[in-house]
N, C-alpha and C. Protein backbone atom coordinates (compact mmCIF):
# COMPACT_ATOMS: atom_id res chain seq x y z
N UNK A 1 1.75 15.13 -12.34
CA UNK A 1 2.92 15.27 -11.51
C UNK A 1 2.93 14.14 -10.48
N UNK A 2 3.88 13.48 -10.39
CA UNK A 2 4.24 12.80 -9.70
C UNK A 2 4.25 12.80 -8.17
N UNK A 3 3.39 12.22 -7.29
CA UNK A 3 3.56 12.66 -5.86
C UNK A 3 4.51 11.77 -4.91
N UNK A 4 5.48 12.06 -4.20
CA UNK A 4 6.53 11.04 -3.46
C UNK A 4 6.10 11.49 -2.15
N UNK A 5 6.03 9.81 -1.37
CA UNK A 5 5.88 10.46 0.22
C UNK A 5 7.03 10.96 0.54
N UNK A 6 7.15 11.61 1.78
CA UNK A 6 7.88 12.66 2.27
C UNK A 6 8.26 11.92 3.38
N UNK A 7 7.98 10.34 3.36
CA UNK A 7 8.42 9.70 4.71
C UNK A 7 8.98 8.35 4.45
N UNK A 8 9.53 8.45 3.24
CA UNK A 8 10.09 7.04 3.22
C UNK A 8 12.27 7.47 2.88
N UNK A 9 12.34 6.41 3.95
CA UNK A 9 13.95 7.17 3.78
C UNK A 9 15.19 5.64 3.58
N UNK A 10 15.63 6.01 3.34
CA UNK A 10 17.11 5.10 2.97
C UNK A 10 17.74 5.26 3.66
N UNK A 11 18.26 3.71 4.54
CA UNK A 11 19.44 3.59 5.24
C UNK A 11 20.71 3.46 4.79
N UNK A 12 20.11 2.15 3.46
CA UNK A 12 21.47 1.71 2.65
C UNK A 12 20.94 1.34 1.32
N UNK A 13 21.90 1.54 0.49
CA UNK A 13 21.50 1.67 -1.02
C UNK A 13 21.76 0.32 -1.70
N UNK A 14 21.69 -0.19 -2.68
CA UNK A 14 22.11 -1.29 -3.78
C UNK A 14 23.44 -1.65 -3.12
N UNK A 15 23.27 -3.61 -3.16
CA UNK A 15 22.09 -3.72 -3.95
C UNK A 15 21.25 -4.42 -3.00
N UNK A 16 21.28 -4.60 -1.81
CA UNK A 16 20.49 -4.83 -0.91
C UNK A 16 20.21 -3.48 -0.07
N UNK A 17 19.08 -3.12 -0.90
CA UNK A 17 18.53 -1.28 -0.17
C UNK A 17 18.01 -1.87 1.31
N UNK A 18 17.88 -0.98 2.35
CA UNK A 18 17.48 -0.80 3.54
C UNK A 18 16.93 0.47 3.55
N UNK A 19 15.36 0.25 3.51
CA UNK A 19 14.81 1.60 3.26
C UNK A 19 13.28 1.41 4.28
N UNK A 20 13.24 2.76 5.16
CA UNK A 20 11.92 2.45 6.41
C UNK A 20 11.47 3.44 5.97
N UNK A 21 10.21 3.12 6.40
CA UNK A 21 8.78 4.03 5.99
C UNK A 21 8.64 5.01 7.57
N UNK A 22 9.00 6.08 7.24
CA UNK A 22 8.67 6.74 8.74
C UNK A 22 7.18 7.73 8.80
N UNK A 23 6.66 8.15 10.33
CA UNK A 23 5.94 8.40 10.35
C UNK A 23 6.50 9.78 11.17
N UNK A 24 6.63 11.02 11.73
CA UNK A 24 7.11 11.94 12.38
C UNK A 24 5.77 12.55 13.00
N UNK A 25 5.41 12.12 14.24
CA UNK A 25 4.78 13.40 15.15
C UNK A 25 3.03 13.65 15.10
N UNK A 26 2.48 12.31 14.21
CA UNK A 26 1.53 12.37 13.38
C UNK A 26 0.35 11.25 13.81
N UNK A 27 1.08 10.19 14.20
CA UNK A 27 0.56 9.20 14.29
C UNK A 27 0.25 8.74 16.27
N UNK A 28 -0.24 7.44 16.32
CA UNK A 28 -0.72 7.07 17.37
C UNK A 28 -0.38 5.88 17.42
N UNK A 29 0.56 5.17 18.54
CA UNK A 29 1.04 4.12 18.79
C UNK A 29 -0.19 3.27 19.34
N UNK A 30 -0.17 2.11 17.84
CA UNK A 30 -1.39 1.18 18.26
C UNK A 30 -0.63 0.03 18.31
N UNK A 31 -1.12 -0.77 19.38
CA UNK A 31 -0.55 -2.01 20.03
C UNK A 31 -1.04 -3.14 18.93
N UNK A 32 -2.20 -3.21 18.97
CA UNK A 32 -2.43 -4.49 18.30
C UNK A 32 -3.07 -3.65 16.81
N UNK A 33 -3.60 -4.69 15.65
CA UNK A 33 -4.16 -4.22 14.39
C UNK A 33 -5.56 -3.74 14.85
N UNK A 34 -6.45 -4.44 15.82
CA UNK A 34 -7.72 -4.25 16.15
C UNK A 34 -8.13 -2.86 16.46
N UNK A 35 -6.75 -1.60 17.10
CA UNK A 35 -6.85 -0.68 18.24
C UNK A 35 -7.31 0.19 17.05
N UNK A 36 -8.20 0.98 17.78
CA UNK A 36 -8.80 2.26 16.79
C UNK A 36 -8.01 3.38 16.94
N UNK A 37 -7.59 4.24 15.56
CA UNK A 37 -7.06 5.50 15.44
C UNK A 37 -7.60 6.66 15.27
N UNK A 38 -8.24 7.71 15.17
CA UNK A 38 -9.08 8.81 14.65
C UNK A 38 -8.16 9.93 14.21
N UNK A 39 -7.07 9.83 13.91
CA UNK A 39 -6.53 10.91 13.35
C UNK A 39 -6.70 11.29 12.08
N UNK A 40 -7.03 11.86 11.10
CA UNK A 40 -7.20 12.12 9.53
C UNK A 40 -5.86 12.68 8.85
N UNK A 41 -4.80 12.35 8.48
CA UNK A 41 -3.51 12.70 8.72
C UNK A 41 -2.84 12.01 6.99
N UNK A 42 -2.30 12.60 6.16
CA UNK A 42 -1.85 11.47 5.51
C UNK A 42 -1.48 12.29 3.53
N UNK A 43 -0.96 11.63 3.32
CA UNK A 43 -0.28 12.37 2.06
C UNK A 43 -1.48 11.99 0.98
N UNK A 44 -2.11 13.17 -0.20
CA UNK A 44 -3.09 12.61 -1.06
C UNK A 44 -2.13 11.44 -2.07
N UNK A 45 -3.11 10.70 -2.09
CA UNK A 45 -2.56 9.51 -3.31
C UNK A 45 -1.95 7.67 -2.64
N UNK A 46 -2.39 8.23 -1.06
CA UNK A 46 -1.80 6.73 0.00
C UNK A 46 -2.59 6.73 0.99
N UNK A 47 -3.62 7.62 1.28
CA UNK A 47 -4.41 7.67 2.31
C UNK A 47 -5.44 6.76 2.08
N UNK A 48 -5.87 5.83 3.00
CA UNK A 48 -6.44 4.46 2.69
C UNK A 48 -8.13 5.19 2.86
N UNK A 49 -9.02 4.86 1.64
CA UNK A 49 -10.62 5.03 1.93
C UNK A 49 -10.78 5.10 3.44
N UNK A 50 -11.19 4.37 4.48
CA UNK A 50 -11.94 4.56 5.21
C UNK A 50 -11.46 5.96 6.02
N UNK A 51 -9.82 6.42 5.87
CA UNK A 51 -9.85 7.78 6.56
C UNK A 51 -10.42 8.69 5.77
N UNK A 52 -10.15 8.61 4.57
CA UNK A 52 -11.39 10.03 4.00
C UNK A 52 -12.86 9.82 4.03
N UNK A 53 -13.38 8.48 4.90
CA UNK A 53 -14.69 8.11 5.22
C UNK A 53 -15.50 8.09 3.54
N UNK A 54 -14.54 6.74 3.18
CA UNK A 54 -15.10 6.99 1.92
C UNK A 54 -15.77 5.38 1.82
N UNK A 55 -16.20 4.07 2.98
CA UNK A 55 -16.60 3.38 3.37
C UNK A 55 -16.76 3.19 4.51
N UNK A 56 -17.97 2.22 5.01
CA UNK A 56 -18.25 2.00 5.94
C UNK A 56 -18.31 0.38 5.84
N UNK A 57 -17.88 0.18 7.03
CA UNK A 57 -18.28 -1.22 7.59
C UNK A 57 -17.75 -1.66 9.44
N UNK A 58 -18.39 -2.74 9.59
CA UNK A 58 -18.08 -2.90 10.67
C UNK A 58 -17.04 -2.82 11.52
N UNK A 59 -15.70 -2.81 10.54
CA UNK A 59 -14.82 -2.26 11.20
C UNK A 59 -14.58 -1.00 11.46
N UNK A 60 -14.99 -0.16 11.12
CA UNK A 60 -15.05 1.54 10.92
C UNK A 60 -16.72 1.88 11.87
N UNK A 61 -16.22 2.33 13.08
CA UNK A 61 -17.23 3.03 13.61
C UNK A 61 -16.69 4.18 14.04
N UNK A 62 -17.15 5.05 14.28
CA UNK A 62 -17.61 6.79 15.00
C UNK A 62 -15.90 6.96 14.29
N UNK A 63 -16.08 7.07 13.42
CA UNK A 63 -14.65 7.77 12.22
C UNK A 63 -13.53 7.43 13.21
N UNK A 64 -13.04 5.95 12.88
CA UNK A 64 -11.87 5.12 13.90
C UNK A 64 -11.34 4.57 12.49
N UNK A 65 -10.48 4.03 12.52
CA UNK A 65 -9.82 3.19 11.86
C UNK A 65 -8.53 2.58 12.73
N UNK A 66 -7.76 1.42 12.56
CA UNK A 66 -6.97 0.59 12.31
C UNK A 66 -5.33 0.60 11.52
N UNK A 67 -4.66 -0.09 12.27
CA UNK A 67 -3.47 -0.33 11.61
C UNK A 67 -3.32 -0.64 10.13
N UNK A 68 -4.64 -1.12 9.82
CA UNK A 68 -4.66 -1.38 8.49
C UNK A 68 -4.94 -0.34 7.13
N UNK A 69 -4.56 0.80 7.72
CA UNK A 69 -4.29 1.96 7.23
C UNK A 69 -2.74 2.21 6.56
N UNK A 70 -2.19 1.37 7.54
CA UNK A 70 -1.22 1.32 7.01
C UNK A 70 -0.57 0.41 6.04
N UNK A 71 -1.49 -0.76 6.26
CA UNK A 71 -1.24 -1.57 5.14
C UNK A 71 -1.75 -0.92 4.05
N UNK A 72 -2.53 -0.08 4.00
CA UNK A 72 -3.16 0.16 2.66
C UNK A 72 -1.88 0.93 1.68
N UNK A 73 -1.48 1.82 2.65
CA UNK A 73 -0.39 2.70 2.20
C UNK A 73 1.02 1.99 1.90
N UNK A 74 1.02 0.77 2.83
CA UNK A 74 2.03 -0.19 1.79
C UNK A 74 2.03 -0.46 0.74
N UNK A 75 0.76 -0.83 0.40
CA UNK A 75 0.87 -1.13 -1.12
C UNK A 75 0.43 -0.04 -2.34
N UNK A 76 0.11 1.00 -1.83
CA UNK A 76 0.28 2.37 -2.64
C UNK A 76 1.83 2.21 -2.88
N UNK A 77 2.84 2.21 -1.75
CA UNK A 77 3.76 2.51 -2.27
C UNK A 77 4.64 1.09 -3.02
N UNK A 78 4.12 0.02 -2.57
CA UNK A 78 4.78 -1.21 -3.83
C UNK A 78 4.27 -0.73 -4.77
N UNK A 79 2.93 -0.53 -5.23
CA UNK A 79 2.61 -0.52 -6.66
C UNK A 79 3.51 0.50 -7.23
N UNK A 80 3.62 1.88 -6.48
CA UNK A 80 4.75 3.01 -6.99
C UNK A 80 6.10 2.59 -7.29
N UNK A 81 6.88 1.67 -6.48
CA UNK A 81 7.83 1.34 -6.59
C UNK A 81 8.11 0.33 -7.83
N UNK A 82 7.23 -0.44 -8.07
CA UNK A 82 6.99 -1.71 -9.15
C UNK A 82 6.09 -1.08 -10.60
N UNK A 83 5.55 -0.03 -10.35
CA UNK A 83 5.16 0.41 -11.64
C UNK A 83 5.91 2.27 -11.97
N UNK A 84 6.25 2.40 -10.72
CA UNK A 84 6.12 3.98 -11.12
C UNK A 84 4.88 4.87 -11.02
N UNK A 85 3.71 4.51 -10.56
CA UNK A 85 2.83 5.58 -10.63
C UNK A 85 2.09 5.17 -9.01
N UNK A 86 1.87 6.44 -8.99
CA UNK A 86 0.55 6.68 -7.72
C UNK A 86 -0.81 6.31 -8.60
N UNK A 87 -1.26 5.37 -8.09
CA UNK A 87 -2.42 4.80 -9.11
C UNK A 87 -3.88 5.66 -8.70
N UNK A 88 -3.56 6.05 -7.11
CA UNK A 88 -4.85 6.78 -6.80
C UNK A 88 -4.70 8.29 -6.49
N UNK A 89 -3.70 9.05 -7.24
CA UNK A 89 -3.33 10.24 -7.08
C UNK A 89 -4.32 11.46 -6.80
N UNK A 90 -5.03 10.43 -8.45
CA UNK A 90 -6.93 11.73 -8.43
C UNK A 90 -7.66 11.22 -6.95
N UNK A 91 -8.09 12.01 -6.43
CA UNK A 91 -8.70 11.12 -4.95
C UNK A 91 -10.10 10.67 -5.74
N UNK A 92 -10.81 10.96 -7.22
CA UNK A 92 -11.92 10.48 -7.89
C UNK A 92 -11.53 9.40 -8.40
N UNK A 93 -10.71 8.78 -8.40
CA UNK A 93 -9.75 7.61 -9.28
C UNK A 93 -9.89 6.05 -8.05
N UNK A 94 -9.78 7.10 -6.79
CA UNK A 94 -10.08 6.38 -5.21
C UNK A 94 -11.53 5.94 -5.16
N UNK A 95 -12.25 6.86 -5.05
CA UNK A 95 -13.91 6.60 -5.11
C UNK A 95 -14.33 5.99 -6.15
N UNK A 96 -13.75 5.75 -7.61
CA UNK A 96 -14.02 4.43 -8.46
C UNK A 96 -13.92 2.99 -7.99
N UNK A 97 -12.90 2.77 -7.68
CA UNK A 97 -12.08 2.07 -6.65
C UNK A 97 -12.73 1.35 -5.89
N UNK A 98 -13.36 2.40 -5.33
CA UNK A 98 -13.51 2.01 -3.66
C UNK A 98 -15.66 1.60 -3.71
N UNK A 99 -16.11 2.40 -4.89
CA UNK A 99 -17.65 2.22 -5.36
C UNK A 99 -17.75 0.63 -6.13
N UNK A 100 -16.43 0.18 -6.87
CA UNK A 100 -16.16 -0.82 -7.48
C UNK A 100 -16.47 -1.09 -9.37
N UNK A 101 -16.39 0.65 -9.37
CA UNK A 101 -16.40 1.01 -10.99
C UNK A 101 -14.99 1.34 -11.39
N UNK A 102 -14.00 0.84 -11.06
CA UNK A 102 -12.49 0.85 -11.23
C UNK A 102 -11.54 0.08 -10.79
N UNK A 103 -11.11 -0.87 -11.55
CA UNK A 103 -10.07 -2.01 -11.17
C UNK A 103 -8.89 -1.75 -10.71
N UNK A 104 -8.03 -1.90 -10.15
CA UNK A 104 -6.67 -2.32 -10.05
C UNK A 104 -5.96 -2.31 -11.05
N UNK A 105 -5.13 -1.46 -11.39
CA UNK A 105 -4.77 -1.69 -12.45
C UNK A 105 -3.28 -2.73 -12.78
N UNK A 106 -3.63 -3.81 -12.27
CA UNK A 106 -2.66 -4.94 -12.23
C UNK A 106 -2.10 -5.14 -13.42
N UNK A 107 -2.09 -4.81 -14.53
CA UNK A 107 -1.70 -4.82 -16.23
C UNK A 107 -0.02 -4.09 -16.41
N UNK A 108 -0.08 -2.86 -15.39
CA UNK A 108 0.74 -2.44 -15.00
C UNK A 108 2.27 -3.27 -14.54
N UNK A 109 1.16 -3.99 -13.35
CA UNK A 109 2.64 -4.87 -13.17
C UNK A 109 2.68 -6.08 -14.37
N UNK A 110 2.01 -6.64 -14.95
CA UNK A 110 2.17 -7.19 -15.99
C UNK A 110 3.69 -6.79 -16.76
N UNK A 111 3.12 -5.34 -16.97
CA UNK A 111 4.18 -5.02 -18.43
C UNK A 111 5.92 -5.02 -17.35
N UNK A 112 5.81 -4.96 -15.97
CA UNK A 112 6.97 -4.88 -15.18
C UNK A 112 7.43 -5.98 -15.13
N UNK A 113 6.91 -7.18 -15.65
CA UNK A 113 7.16 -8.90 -15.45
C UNK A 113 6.85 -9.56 -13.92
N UNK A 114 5.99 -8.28 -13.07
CA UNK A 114 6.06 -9.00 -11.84
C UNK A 114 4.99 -10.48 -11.76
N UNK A 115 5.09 -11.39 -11.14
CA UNK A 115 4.62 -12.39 -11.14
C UNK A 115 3.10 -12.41 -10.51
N UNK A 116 2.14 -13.61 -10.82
CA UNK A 116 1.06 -13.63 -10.33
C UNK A 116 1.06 -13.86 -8.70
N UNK A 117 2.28 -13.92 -7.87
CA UNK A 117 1.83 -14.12 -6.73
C UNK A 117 2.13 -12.34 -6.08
N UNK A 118 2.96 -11.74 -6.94
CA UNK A 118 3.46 -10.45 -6.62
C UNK A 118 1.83 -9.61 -6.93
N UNK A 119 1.10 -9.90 -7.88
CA UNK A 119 -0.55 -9.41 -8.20
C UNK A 119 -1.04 -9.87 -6.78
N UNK A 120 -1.06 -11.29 -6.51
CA UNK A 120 -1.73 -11.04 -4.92
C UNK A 120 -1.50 -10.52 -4.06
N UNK A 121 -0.19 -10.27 -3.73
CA UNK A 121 0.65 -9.58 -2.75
C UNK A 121 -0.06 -7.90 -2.56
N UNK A 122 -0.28 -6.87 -4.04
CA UNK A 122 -0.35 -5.94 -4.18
C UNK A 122 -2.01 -5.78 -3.86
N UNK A 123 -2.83 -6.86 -4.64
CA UNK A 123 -4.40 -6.74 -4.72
C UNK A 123 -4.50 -6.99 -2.80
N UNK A 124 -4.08 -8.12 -2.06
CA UNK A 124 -4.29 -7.55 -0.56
C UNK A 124 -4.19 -6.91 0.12
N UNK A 125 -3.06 -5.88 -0.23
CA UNK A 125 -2.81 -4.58 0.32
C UNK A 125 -4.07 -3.90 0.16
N UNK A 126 -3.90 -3.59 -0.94
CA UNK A 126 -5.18 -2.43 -1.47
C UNK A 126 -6.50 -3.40 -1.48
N UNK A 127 -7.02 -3.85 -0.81
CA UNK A 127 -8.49 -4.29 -0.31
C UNK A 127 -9.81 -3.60 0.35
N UNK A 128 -10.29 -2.93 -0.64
CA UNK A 128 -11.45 -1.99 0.06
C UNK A 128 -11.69 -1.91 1.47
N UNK A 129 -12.15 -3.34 1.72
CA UNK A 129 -12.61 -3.44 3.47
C UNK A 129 -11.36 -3.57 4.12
N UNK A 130 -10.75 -2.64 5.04
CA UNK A 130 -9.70 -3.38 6.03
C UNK A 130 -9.27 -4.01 6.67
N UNK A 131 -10.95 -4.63 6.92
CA UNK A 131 -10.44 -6.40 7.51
C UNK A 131 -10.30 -7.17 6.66
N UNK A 132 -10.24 -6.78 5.36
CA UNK A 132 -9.97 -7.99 4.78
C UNK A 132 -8.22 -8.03 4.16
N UNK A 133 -7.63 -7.01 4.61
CA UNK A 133 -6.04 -6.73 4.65
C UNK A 133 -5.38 -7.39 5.57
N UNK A 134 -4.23 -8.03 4.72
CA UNK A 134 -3.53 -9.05 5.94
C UNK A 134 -2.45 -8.10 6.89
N UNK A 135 -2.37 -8.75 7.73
CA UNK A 135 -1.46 -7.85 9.23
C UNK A 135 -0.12 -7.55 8.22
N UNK A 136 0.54 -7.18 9.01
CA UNK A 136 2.12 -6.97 8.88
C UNK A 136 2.53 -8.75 9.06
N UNK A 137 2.55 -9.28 9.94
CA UNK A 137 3.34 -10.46 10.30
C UNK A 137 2.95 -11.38 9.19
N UNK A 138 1.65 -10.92 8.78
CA UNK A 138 1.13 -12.14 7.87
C UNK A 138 1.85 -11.66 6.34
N UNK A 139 2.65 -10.51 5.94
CA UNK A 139 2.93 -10.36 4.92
C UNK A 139 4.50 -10.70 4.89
N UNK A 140 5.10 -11.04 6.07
CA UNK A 140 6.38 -11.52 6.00
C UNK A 140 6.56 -12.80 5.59
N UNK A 141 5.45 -13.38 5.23
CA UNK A 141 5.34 -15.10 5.24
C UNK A 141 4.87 -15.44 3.77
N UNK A 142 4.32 -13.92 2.97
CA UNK A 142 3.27 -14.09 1.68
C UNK A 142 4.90 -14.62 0.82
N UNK A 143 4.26 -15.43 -0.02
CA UNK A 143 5.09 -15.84 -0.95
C UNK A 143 5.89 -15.12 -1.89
N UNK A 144 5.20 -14.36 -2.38
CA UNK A 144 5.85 -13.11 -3.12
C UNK A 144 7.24 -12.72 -2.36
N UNK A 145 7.14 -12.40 -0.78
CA UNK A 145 8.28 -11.68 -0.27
C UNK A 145 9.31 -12.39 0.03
N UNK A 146 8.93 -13.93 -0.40
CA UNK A 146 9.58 -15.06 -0.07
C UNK A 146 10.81 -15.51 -1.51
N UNK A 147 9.92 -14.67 -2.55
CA UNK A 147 10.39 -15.44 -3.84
C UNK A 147 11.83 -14.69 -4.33
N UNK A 148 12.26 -14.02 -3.37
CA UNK A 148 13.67 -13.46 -4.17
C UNK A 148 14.12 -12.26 -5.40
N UNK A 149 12.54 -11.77 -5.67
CA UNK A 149 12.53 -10.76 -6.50
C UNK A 149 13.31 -9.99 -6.89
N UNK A 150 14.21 -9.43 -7.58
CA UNK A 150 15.64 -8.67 -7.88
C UNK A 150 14.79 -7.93 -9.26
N UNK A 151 14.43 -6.59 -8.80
CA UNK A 151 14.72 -5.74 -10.16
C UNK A 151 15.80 -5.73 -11.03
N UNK A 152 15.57 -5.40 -12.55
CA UNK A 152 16.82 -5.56 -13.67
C UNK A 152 17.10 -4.38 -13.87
N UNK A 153 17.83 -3.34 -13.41
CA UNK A 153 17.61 -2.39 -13.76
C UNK A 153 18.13 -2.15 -15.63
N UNK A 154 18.61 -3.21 -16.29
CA UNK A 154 18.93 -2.77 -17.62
C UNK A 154 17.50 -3.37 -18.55
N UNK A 155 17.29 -4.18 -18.30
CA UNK A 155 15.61 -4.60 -19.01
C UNK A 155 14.78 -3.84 -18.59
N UNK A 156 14.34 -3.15 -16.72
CA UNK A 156 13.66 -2.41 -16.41
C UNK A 156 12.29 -3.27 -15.75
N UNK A 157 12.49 -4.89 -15.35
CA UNK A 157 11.75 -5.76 -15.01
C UNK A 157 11.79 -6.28 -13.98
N UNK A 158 11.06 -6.95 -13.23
CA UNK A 158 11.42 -7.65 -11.76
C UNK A 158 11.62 -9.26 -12.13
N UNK A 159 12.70 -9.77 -11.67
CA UNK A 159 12.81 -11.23 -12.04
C UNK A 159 13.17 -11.94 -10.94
N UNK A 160 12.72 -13.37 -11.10
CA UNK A 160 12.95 -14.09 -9.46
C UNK A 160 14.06 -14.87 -10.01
C-alpha cells in the first residue's frame, strides 16, 4: 500500500504546479542548517535515519538532529514523485540502506528517462550522513533544477 504524506498541498495545478510541503504544529523553527532539533515526529517511509537513531556520527549527538532532516524527506518525496514508490516504506528496507547492504534504487528513475544529473540530485538528498546533504540554497543552483524537466504525461517520462 502506498503511503502519501499528509503534508504536501497544492496551490496551483498544471501545468506549472505550485505545490508546498507543510509542516502543522510539529516542528521547531531552526534558523540556520547547523541548529539541533530533538523532536522524533514524522510519517513512516520519509523519516530520515538519524531520527529513528539509526546512525551515528558527529553530527548527531545526545539524539539532535538538523535541518537536514528535511532534506532527506525531500528526496523521499522526488523519488515518489519521479518513480511512484516510497522506496523506504519497510523501515528494514531503511536499515539496508543505511548499514550499506542496499542501494538506491536509481534504475527506477532510469526506466522514468530521468537524466544522470536528476540521479545526483536524488542520490544527495538521500545521503546516509547528513552532513553530507546539500542545504536548501545549495539545491536551487543543482543543475538538475536548472535543466527544465517537464514530465510527459502521454509517454509517462521526464524530458528536458
Amino acid at each position: 500500500m502506498l503511503t502519501l504524506p499528509k503534508n504536501i498541498l497544492v496551490k496551483h495545478t498544471g501545468p506549472f504546479w505550485w505545490v508546498k510541503i507543510a509542516d502543522f504544529g510539529i516542528t521547531k523553527r531552526a534558523e540556520e542548517a547547523t541548529e539541533a532539533i530533538k523532536n522524533t515526529v514524522g510519517t513512516p517511509g520519509f523519516i530520515a535515519p538519524e531520527v529513528l537513531d539509526l546512525i551515528r556520527s558527529g553530527a548527531i549527538q545526545d539524539n539532535s538532529y538538523t535541518t537536514a532532516v528535511d532534506i532527506w524527506s525531500l528526496g523521499i518525496v522526488v523519488m515518489q514523485m519521479l518513480t511512484g514508490d516510497v522506496i523506504f516504506e519497510d523501515q528494514q528496507l531503511l536499515v539496508q540502506y543505511v548499514s550499506g547492504s542496499l542501494k538506491l534504487p536509481l534504475d527506477r528513475l532510469s526506466e522514468r528517462g530521468v537524466s544522470k544529473s536528476g540521479y545526483k540530485f536524488v542520490e544527495s538528498l538521500l545521503s546516509v550522513r547528513p552532513d553530507e546533504r546539500p542545504q536548501a540554497k545549495e539545491l536551487l543552483t543543482h543543475n538538475w533544477m536548472k535543466s527544465g524537466h517537464v514530465f510527459d504525461p502521454l509517454d509517462k517520462r521526464y524530458v528536458a
